[in-house]
Protein backbone atom coordinates (compact mmCIF):
# COMPACT_ATOMS: atom_id res chain seq x y z
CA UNK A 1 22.84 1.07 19.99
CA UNK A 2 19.77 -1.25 18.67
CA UNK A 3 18.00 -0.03 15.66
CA UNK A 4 15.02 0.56 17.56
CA UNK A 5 16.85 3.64 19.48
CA UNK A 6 16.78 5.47 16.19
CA UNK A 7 14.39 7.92 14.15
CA UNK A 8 13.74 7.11 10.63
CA UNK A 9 11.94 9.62 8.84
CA UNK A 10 11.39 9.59 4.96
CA UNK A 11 10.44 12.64 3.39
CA UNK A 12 8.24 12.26 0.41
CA UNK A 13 5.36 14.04 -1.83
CA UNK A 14 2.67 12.67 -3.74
CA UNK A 15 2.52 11.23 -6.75
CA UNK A 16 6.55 10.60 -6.20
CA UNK A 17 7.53 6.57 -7.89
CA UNK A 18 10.82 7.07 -5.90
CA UNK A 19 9.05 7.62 -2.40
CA UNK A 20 6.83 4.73 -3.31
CA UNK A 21 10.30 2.77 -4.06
CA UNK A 22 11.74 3.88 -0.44
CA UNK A 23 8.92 3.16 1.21
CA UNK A 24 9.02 -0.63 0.59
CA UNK A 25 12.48 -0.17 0.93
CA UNK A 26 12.26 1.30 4.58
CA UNK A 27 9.34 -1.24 5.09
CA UNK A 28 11.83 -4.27 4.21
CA UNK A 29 13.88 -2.88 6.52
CA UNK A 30 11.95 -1.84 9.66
CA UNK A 31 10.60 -5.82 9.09
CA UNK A 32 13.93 -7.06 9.47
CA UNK A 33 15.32 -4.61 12.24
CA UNK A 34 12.54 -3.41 14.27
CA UNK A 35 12.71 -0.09 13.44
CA UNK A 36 9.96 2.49 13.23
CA UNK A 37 9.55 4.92 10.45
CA UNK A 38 7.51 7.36 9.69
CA UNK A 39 6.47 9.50 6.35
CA UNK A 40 5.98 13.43 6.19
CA UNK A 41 4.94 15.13 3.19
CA UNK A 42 7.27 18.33 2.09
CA UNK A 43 4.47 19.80 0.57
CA UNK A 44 2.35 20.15 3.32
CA UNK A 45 5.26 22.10 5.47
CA UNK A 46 6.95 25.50 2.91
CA UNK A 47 9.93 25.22 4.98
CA UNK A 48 10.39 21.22 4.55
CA UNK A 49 9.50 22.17 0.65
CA UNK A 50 12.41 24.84 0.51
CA UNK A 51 15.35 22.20 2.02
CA UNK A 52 14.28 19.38 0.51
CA UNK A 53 11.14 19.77 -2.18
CA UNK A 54 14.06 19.23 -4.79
CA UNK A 55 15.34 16.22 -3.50
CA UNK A 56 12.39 13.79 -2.26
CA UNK A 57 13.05 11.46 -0.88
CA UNK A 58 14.63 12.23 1.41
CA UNK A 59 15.78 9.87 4.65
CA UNK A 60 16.28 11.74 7.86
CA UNK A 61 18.04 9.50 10.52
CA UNK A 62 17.75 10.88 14.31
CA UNK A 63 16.88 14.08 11.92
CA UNK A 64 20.05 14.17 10.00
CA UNK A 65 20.08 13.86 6.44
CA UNK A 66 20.98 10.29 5.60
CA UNK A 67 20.12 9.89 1.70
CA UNK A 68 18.38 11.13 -1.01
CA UNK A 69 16.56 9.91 -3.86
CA UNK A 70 17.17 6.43 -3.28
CA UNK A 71 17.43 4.30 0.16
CA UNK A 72 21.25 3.17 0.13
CA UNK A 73 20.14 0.10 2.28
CA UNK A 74 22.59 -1.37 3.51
CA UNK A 75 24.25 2.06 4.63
CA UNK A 76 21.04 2.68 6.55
CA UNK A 77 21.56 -0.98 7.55
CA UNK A 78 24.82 -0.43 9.00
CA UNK A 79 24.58 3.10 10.53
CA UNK A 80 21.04 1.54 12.65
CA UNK A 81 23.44 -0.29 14.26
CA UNK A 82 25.78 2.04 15.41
């Protein structure tokens, strides 16, 4: 499977330095890989808050939880390739 079959979704809230870190993070990769992401604030959803308010942020890949707090790249890496 390319990388470009998969979601990438990275949950996030404002005024969050670790989003802003994933972000460039998921932007480095989608650069490399041709992967789309896309960013959806937890506080703007109360049941995205509940799950994962204490955790941002988070990565959901094909909208399974695939990291939190920090991007583990080159796991993301690998598992876009599978």
């Amino acid at each position: 499977m390319a990388a470009t079959d998969h979601t990438v979704t990275l949950l996030t809230r404002v005024g969050c330095h670790l989003c802003d870190d994933a972000k460039g993070v998921l932007a480095r990769i989608a650069s490399d890989t041709g992967v789309e992401w896309s960013e959806v604030d937890v506080d703007a959803d109360p049941e995205l808050a509940y799950e994962y308010g204490d955790r941002v942020p988070v990565v959901l890949l094909d909208n399974e939880e695939h990291g939190f707090w920090r991007v583990e790249e080159a796991r993301l890496r690998r598992d876009l390739e599978r």
